[in-house]
N, C-alpha and C. Protein backbone atom coordinates (compact mmCIF):
# COMPACT_ATOMS: atom_id res chain seq x y z
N UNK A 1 9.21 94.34 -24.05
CA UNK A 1 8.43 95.55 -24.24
C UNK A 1 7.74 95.96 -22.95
N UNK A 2 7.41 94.85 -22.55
CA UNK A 2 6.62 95.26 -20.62
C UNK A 2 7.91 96.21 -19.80
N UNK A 3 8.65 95.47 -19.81
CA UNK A 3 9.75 96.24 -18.96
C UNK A 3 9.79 97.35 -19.30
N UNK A 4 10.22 97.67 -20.47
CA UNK A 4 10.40 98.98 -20.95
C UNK A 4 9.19 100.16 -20.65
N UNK A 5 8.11 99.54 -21.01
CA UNK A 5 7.15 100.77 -20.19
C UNK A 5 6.85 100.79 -19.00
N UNK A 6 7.25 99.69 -17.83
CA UNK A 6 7.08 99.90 -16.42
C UNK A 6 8.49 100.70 -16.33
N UNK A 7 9.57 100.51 -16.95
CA UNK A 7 10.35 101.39 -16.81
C UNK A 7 10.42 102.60 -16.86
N UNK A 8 9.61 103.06 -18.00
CA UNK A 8 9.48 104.45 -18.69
C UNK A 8 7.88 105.07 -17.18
N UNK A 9 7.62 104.37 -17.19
CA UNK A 9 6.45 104.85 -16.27
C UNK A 9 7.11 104.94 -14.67
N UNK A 10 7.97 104.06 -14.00
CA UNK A 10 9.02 104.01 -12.89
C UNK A 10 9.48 105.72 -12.91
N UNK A 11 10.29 105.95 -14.28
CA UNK A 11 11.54 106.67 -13.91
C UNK A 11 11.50 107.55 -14.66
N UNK A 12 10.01 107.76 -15.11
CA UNK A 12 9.28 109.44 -16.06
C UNK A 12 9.80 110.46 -15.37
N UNK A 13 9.66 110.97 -14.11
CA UNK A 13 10.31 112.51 -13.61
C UNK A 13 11.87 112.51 -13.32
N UNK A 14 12.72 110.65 -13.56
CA UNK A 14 13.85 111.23 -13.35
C UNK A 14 14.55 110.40 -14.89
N UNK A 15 14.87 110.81 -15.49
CA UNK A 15 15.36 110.19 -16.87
C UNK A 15 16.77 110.15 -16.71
N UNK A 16 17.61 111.22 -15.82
CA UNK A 16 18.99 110.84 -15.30
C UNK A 16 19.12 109.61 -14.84
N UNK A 17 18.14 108.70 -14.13
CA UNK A 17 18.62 107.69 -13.69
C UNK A 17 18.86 106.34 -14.94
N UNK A 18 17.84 106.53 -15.74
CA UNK A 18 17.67 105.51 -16.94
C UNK A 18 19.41 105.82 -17.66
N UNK A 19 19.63 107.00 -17.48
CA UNK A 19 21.07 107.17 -18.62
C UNK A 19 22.13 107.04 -17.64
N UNK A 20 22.35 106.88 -16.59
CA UNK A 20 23.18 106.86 -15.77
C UNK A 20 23.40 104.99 -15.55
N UNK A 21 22.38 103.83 -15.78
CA UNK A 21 22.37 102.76 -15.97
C UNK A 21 22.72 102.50 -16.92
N UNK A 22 22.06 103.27 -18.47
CA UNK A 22 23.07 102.77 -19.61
C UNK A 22 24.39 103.15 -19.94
N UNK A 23 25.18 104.39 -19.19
CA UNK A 23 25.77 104.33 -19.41
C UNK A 23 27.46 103.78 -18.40
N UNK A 24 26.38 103.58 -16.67
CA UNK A 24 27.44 102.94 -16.05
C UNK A 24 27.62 101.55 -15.97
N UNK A 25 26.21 100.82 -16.27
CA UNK A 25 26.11 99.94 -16.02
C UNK A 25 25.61 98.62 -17.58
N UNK A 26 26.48 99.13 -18.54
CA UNK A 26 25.64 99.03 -19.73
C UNK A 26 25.56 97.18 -20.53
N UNK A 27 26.35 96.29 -19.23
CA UNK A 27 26.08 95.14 -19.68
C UNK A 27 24.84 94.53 -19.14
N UNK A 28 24.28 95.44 -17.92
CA UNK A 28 23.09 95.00 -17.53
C UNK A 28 22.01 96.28 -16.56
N UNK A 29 21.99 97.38 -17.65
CA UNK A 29 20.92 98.14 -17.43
C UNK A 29 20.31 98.18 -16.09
N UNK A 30 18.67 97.02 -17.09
CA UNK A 30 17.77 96.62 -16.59
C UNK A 30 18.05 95.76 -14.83
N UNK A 31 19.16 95.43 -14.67
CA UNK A 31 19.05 94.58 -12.95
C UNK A 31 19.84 95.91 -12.54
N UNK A 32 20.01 96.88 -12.91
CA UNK A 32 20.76 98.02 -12.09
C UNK A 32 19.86 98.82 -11.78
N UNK A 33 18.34 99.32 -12.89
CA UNK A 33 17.76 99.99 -12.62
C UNK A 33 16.14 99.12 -11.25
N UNK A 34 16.31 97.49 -11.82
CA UNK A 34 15.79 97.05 -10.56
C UNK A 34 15.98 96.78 -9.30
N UNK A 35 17.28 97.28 -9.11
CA UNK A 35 17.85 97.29 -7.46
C UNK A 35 17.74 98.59 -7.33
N UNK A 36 17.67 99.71 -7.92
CA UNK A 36 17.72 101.38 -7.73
C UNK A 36 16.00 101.02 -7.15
N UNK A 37 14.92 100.93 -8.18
CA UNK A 37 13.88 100.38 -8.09
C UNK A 37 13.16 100.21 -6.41
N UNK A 38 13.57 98.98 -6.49
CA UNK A 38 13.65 98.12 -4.87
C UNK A 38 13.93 99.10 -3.92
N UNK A 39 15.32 99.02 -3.99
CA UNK A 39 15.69 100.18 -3.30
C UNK A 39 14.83 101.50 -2.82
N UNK A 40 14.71 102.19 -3.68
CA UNK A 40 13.79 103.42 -3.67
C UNK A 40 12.73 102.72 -2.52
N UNK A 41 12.20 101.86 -3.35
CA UNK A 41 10.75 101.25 -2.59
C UNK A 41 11.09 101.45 -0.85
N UNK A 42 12.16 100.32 -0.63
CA UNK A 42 12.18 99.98 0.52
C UNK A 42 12.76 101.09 1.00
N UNK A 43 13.72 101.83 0.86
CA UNK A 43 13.95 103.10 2.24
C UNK A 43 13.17 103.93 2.28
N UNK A 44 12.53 103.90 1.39
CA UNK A 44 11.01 105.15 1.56
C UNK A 44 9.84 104.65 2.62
N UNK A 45 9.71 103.35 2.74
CA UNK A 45 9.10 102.89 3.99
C UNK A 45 9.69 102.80 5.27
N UNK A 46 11.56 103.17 5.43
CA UNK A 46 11.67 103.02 6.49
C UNK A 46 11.68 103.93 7.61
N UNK A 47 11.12 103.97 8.84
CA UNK A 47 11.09 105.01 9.59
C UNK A 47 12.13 105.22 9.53
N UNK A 48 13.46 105.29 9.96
CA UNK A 48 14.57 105.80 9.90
C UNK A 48 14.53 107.33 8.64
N UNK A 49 14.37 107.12 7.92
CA UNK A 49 14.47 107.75 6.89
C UNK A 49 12.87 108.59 6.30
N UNK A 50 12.20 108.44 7.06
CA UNK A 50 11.22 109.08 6.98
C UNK A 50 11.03 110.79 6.66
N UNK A 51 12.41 111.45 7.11
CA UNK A 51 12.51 112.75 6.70
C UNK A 51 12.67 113.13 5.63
N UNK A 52 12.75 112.20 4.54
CA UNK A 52 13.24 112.22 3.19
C UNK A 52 12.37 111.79 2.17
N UNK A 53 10.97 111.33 2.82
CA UNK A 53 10.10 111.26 1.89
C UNK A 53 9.34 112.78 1.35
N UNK A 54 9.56 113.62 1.84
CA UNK A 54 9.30 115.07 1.28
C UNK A 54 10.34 115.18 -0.06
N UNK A 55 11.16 114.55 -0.08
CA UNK A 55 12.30 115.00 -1.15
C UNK A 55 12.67 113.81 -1.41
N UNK A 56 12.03 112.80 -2.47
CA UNK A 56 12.28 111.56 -3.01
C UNK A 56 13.35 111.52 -3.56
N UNK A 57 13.47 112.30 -4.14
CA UNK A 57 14.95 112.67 -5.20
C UNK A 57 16.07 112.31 -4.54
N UNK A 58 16.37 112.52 -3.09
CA UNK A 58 17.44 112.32 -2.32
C UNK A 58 17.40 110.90 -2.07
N UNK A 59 16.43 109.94 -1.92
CA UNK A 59 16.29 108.94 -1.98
C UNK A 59 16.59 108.27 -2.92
N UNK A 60 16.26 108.91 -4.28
CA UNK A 60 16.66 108.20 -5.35
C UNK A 60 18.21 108.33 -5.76
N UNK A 61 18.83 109.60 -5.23
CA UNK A 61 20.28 109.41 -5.49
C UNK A 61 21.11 108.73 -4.58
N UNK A 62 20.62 108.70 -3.56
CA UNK A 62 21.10 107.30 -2.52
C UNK A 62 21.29 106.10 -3.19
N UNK A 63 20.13 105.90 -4.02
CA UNK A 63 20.22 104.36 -4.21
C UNK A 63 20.97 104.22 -5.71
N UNK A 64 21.01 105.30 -6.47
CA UNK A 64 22.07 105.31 -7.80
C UNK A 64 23.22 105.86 -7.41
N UNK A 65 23.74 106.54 -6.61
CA UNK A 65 25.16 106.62 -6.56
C UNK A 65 25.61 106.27 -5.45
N UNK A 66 25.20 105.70 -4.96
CA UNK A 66 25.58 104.37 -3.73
C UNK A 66 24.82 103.66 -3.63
N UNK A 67 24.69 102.60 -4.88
CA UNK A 67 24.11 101.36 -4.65
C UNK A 67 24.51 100.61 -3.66
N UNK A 68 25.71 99.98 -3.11
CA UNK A 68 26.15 99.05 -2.09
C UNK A 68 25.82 99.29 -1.10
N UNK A 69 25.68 100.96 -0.15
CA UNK A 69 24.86 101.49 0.61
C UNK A 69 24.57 102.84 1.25
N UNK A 70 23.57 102.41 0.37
CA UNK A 70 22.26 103.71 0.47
C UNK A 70 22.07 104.68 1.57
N UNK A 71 21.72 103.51 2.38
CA UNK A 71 21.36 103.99 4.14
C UNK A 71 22.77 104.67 4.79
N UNK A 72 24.19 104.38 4.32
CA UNK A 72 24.81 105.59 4.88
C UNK A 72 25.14 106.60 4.28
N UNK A 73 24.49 106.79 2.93
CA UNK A 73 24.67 107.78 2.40
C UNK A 73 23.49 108.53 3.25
N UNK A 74 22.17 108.11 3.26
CA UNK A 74 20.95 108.86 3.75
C UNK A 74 21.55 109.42 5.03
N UNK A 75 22.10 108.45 6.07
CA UNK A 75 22.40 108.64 7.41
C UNK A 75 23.50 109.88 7.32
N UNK A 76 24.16 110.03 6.91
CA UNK A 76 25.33 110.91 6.93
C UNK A 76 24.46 112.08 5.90
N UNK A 77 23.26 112.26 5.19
CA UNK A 77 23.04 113.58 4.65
C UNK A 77 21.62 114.07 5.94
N UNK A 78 21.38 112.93 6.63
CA UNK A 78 20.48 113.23 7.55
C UNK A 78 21.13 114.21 8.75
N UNK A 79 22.14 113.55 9.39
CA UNK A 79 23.30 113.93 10.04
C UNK A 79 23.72 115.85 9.47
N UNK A 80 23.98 115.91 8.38
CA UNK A 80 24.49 117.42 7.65
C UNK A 80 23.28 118.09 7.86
N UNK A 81 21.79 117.78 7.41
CA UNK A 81 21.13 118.38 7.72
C UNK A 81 20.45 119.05 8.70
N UNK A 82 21.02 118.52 9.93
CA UNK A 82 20.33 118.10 11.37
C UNK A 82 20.26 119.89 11.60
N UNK A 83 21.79 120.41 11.70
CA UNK A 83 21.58 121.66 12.14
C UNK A 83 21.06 122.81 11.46
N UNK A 84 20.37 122.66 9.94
CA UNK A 84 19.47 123.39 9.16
C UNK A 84 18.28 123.29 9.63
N UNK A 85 17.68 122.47 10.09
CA UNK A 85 16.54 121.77 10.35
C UNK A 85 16.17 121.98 11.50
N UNK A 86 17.07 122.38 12.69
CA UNK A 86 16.66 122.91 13.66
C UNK A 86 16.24 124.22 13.72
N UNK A 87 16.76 125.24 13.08
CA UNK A 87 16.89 126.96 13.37
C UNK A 87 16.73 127.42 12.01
N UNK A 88 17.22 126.60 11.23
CA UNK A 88 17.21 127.19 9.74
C UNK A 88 18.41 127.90 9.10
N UNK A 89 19.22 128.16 10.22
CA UNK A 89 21.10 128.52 10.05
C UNK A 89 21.77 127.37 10.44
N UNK A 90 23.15 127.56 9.90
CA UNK A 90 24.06 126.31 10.18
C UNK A 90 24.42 126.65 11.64
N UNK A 91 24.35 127.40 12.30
CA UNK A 91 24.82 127.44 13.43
C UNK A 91 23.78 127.07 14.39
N UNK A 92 22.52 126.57 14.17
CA UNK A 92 21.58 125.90 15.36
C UNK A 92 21.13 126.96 16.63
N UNK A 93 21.49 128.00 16.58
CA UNK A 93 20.63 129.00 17.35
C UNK A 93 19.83 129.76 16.72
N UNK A 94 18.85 130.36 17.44
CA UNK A 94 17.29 130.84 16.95
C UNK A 94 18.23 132.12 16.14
N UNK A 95 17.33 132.38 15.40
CA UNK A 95 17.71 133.96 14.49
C UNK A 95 16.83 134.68 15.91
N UNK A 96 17.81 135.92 15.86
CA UNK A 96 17.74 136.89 16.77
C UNK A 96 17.40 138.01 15.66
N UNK A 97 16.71 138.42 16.28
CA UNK A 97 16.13 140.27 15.52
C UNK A 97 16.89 141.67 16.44
């Protein structure tokens, strides 16, 4: 019963992730949703990835649909983003008026 409400309290704004464990992972849930868990925890502290604590969500789908690894999923959506993030167009030069 503990689990279940640190669970329900964990993964209240994303409930996709709770059904996405029972239903990919359904002989063992609970150690799928505590490595997503962990996970979350730890790349959200890492500088590397620090651009992505504005948008947890991306963090959290890192660590559920690439559990084995996370960090190149992050690295390669960090990478796509790079040239939005500079100018705000995909093409990385200033908007001209």
């Amino acid at each position: 019963m503990l689990f279940r409400s640190v669970i329900n309290r964990r993964f209240r704004e994303t409930p996709w992730i709770i059904t996405t464990a029972a239903v990919n992972y359904p002989s063992d849930p609970r150690a799928f949703l505590r490595k997503v868990a962990s996970a979350v925890d730890t790349l959200a502290t890492e500088p590397e990835f620090e651009r992505f604590r504005e948008t947890p969500g991306v963090i959290a789908r890192a660590a559920v649909s690439y559990p084995s690894d996370p960090r190149a999923f992050l690295r390669k959506a960090a990478g796509t983003a790079a040239p939005f993030n500079r100018s705000g167009d995909a093409t990385g030069e200033e908007d001209r008026a």
